[in-house]
N, C-alpha and C. Protein backbone atom coordinates (compact mmCIF):
# COMPACT_ATOMS: atom_id res chain seq x y z
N UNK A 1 0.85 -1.18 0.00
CA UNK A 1 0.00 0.00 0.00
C UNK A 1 0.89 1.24 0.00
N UNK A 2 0.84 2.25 -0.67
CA UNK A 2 1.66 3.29 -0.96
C UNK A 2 1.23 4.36 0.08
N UNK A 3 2.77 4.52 0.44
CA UNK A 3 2.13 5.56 1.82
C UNK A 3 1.31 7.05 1.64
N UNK A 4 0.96 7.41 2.66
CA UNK A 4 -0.15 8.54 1.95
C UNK A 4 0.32 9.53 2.88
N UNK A 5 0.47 10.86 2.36
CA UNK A 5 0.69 11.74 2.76
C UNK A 5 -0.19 12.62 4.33
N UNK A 6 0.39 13.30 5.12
CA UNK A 6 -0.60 14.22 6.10
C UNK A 6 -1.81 14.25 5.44
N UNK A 7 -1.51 15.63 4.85
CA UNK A 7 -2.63 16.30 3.82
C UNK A 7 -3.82 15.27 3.19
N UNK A 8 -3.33 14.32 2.58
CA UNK A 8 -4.51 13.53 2.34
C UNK A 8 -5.26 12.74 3.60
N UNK A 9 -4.55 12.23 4.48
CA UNK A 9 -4.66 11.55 5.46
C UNK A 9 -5.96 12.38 6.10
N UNK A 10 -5.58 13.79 6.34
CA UNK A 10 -6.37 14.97 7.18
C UNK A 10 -7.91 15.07 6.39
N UNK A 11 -7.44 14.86 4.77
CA UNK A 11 -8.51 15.65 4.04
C UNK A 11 -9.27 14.21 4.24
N UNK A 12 -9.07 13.01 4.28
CA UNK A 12 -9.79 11.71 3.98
C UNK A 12 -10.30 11.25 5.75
N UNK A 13 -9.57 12.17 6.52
CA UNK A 13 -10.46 12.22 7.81
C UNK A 13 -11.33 13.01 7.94
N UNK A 14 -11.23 14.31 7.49
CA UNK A 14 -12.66 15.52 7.52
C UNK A 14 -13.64 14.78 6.92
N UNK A 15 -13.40 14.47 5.29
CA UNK A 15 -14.68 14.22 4.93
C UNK A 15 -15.19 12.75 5.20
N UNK A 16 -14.82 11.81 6.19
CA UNK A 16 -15.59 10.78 6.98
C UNK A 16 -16.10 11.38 7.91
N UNK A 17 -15.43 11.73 8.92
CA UNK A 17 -16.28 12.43 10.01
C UNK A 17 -17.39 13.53 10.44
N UNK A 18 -17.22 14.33 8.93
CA UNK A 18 -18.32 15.34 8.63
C UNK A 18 -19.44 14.30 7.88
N UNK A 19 -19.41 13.39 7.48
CA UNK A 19 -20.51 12.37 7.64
C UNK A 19 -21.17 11.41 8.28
N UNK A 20 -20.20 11.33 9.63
CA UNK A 20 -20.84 10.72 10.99
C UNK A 20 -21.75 11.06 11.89
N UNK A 21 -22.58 10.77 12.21
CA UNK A 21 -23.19 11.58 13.20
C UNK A 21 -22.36 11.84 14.48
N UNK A 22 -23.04 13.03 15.21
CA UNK A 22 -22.33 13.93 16.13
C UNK A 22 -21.59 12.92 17.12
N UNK A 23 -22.35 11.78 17.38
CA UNK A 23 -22.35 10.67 18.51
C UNK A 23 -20.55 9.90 18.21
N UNK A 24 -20.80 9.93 16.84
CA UNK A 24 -19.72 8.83 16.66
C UNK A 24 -18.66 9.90 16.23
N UNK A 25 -18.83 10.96 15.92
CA UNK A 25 -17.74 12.13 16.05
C UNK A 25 -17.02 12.06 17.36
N UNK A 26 -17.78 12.19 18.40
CA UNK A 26 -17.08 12.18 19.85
C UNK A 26 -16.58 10.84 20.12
N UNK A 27 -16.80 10.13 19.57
CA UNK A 27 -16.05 8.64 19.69
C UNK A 27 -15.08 8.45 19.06
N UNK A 28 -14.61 9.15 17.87
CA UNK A 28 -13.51 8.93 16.98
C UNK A 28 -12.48 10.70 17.57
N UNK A 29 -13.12 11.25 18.50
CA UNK A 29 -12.66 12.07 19.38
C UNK A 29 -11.80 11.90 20.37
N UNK A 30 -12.63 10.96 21.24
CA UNK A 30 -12.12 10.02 22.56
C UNK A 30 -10.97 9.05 22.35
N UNK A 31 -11.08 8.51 20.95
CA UNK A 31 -10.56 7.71 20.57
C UNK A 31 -8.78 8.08 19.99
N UNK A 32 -9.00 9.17 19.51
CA UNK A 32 -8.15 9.78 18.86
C UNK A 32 -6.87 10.65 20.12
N UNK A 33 -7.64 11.12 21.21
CA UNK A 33 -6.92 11.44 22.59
C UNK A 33 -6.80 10.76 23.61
N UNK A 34 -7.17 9.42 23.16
CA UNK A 34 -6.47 7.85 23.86
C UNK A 34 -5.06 7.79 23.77
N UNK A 35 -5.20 7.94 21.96
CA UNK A 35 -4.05 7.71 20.93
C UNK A 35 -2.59 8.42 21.61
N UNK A 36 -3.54 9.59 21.45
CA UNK A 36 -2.39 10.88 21.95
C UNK A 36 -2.01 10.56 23.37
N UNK A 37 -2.53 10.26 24.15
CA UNK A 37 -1.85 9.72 25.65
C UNK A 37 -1.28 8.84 25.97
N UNK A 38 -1.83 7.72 24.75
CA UNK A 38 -0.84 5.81 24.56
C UNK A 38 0.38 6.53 24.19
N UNK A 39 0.49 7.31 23.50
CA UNK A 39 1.66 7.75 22.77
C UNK A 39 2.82 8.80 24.34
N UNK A 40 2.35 9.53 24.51
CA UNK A 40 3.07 10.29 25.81
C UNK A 40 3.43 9.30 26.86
N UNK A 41 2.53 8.49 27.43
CA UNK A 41 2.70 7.10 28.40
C UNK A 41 3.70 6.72 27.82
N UNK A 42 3.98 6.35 26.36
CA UNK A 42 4.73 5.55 25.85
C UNK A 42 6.17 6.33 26.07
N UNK A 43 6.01 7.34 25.70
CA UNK A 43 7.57 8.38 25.94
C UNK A 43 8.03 7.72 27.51
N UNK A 44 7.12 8.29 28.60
CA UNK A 44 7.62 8.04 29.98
C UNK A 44 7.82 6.17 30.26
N UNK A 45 7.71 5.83 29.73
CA UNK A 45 7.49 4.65 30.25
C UNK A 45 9.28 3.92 29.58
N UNK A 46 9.57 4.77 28.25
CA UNK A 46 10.72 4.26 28.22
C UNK A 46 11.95 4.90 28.70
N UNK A 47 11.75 5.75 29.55
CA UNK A 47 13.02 6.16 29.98
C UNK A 47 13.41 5.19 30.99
N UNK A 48 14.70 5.18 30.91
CA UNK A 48 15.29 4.31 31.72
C UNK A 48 15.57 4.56 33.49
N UNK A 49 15.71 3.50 34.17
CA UNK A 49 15.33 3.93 35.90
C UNK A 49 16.61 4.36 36.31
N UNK A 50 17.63 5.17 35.38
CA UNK A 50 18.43 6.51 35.97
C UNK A 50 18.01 7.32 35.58
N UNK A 51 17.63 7.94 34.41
CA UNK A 51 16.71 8.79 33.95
C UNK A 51 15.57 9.41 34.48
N UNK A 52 15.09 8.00 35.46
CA UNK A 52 13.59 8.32 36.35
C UNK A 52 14.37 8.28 37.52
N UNK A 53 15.25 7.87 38.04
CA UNK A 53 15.74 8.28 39.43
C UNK A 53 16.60 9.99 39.44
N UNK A 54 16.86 10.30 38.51
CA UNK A 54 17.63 11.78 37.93
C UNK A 54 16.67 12.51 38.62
N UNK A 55 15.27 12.70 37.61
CA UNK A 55 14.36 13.47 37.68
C UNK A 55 13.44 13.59 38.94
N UNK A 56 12.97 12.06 39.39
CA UNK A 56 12.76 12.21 40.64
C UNK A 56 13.54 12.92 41.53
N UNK A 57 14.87 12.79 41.84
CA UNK A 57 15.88 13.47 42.62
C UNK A 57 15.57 15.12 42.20
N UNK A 58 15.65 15.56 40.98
CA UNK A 58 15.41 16.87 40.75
C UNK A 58 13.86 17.63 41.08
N UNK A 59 13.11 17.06 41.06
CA UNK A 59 11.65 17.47 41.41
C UNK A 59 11.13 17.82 42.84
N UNK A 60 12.32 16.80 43.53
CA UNK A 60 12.25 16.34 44.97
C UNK A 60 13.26 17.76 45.62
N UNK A 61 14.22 17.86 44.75
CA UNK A 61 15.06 19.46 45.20
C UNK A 61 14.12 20.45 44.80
N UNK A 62 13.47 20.64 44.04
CA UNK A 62 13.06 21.71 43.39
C UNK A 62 11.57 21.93 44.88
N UNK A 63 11.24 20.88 44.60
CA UNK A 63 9.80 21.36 45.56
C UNK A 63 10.87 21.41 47.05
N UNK A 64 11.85 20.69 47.79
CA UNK A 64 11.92 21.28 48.83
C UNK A 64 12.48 22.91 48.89
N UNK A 65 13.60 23.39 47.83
CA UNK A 65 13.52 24.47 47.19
C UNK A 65 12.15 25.51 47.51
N UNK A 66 11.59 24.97 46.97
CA UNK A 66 9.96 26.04 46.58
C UNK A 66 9.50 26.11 48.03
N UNK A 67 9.54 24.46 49.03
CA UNK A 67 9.04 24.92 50.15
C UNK A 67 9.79 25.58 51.09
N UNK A 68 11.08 25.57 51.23
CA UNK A 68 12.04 26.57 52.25
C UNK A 68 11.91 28.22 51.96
N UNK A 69 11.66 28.26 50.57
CA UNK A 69 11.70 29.98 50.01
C UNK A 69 10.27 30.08 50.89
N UNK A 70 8.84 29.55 50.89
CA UNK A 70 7.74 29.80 51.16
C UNK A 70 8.19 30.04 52.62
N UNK A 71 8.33 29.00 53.35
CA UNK A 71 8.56 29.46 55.20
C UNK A 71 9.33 30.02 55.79
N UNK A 72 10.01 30.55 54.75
CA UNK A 72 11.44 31.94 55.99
C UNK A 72 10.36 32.78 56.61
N UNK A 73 9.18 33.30 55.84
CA UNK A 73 8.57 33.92 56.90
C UNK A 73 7.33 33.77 57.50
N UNK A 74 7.13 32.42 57.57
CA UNK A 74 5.99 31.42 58.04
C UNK A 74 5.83 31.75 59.42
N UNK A 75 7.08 31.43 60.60
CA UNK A 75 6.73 31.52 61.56
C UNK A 75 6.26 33.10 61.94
N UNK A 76 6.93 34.07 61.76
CA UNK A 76 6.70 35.53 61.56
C UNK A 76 4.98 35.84 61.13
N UNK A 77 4.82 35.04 60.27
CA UNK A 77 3.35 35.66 59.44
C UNK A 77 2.39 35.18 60.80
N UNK A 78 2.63 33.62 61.40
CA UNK A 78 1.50 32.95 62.45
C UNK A 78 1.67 34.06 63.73
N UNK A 79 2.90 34.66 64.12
CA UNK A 79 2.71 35.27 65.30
C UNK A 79 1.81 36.44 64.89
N UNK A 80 2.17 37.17 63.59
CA UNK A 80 1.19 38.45 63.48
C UNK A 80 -0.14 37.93 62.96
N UNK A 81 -0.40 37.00 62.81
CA UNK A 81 -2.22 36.00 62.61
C UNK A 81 -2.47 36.01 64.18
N UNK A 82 -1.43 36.08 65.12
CA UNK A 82 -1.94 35.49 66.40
C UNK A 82 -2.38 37.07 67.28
N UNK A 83 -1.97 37.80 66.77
CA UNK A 83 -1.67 39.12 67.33
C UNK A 83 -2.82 40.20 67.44
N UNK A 84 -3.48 39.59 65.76
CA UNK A 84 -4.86 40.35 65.27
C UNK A 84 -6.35 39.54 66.23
């Protein structure tokens, strides 16, 4: 079978689905952003477990990061909450 281009691919999907009813539009919808998520799953799923231990390690700095900047003036803010 001779491969077929985007463009046709796109144009030979409009005009099926502009002849489906609305019902089975949202099904070849659902269906189609399955696709797109089998596909992203598929990215994460092959990185390798240094790759996923890297990033874990970096996510894990970054949020304790984010939470030390937040409480330098945590205890300060509860005494003036306690004050009012």
């Amino acid at each position: 079978m001779p491969e077929k281009t985007t463009v046709t691919i796109h144009r030979q999907l409009l005009e099926i689905l502009s002849r489906l009813p609305l019902s089975s539009q949202e099904e070849v919808l659902d269906f189609a952003i399955s696709l797109q998520k089998k596909k992203l799953t598929q990215h994460w799923d092959a990185i390798s477990d240094a790759e996923a231990a890297a990033l874990k390690t970096e996510f894990a700095d970054e949020d304790l990061a984010f939470a030390e900047s937040v409480l330098t003036d945590y205890l300060s803010q509860l005494q003036q909450e306690d004050t009012v």
